[in-house]
C-alpha atoms as a PDB file:
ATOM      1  CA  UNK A   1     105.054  98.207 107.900  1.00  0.00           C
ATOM      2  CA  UNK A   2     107.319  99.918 105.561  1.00  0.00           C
ATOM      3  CA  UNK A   3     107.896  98.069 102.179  1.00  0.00           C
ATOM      4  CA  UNK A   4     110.679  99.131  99.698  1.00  0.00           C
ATOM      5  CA  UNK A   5     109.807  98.027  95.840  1.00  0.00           C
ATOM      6  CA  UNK A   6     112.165  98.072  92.635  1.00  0.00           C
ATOM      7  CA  UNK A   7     110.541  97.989  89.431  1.00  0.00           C
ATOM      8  CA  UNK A   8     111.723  98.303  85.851  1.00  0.00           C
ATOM      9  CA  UNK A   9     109.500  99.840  83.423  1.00  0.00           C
ATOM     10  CA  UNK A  10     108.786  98.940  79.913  1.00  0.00           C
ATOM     11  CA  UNK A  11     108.310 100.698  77.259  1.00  0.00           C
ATOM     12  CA  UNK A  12     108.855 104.174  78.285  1.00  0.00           C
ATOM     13  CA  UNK A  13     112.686 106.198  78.785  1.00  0.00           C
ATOM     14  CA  UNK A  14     112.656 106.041  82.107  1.00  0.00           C
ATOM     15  CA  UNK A  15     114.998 102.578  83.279  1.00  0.00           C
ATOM     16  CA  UNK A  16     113.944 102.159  87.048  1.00  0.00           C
ATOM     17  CA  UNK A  17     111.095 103.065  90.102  1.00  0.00           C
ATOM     18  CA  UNK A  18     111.719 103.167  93.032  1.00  0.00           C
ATOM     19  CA  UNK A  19     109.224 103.343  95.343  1.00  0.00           C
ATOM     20  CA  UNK A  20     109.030 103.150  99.446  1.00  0.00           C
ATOM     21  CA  UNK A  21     105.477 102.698 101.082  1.00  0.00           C
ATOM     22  CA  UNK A  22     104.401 102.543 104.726  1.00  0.00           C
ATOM     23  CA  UNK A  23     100.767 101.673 105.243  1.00  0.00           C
ATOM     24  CA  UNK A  24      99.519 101.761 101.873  1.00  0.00           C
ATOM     25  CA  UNK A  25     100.449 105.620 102.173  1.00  0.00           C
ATOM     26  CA  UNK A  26     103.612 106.322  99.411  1.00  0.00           C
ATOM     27  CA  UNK A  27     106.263 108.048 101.229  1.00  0.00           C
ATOM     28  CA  UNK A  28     109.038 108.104  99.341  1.00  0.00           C
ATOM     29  CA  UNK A  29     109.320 107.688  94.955  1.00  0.00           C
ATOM     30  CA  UNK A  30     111.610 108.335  92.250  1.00  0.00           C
ATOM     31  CA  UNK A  31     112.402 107.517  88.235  1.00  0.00           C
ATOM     32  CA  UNK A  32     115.827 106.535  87.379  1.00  0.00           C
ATOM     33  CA  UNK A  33     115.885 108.393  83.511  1.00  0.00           C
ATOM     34  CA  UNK A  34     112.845 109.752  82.030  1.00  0.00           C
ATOM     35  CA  UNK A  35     112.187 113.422  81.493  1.00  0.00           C
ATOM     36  CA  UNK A  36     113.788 114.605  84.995  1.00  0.00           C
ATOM     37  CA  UNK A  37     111.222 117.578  85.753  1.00  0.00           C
ATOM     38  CA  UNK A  38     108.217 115.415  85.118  1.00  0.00           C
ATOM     39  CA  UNK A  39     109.096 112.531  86.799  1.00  0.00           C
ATOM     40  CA  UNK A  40     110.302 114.636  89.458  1.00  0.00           C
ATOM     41  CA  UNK A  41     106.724 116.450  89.640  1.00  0.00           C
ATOM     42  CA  UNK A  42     105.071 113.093  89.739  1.00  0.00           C
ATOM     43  CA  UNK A  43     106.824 111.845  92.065  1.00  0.00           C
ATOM     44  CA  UNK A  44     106.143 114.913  94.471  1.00  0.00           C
ATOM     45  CA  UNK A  45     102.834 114.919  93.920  1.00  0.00           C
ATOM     46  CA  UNK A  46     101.995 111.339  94.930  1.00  0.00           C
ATOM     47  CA  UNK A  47     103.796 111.415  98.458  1.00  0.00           C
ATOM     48  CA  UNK A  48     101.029 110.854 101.411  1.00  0.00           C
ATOM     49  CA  UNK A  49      98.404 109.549  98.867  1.00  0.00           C
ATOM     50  CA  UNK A  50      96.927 106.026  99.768  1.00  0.00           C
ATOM     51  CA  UNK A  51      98.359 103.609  96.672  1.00  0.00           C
ATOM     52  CA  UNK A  52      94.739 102.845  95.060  1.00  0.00           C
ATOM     53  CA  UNK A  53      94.407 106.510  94.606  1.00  0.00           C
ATOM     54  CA  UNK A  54      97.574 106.873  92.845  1.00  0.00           C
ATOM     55  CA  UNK A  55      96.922 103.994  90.626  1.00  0.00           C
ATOM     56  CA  UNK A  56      93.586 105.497  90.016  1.00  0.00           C
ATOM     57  CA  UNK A  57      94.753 108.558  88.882  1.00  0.00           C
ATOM     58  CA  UNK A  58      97.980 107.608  86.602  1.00  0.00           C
ATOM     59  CA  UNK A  59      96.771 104.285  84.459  1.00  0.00           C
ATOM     60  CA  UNK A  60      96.006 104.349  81.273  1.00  0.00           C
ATOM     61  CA  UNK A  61      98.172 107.627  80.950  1.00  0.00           C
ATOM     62  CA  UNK A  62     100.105 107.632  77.451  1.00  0.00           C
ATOM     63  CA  UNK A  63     103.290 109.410  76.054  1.00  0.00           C
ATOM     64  CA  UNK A  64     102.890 110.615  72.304  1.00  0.00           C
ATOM     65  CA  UNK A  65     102.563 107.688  70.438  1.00  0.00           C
ATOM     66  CA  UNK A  66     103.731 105.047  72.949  1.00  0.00           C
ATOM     67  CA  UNK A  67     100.772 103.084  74.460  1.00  0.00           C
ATOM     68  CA  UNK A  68     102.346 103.599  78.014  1.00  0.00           C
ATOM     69  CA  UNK A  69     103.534 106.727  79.892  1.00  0.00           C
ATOM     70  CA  UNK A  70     106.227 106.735  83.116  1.00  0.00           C
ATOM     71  CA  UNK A  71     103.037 107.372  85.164  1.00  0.00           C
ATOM     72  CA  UNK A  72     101.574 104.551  83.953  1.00  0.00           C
ATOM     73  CA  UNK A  73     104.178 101.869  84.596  1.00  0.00           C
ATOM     74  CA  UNK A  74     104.145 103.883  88.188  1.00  0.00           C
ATOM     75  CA  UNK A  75     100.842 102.703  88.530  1.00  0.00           C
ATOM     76  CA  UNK A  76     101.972  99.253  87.052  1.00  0.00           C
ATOM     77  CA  UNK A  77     104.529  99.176  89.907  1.00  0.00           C
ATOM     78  CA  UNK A  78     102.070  99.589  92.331  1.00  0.00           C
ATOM     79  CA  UNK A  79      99.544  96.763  90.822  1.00  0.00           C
ATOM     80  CA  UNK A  80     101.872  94.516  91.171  1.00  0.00           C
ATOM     81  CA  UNK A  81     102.853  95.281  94.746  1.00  0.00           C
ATOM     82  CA  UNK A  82      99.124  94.806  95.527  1.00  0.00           C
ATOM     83  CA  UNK A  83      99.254  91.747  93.733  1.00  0.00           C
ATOM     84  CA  UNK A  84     102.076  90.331  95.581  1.00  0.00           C
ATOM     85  CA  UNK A  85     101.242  91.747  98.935  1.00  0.00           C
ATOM     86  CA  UNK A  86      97.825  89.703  98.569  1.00  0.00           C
ATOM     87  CA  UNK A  87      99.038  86.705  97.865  1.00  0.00           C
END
């Protein structure tokens, strides 16, 4: 099954993620704003890895001073996907 999530970040530059995930395998991401070559990496980096893995890897990350990261509210993204997909 291929699901499609929107999620707006807080607390970082970045405004939107966009994320597309078949299987619990992401296929498909990207950042709407944010620092374009980093979000760009990130987002190349996670395609074909299994969603706990990614989440794993990118909470807790922080920017500077800020207490959250564009990774991190990637991996936020993807909590709450698993949250709604098991309820």
């Amino acid at each position: 099954m291929v699901k499609h999530i929107t999620y707006t970040p807080h607390g970082v530059c970045s405004r939107k993620i966009d994320i597309t995930i078949e299987d619990d395998i992401i296929t498909d991401a990207s950042f709407t704003g944010g620092c374009s070559g980093n979000t760009q990496g990130v987002c190349s980096l996670i395609k074909g890895m299994k969603v706990n893995e990614v989440i794993e890897r990118l909470e807790g990350i922080k920017c500077g001073f800020r207490s959250t990261s564009c990774p991190d509210q990637l991996s936020k993204a993807l909590k709450q996907y698993q949250a709604e997909k098991e309820s």
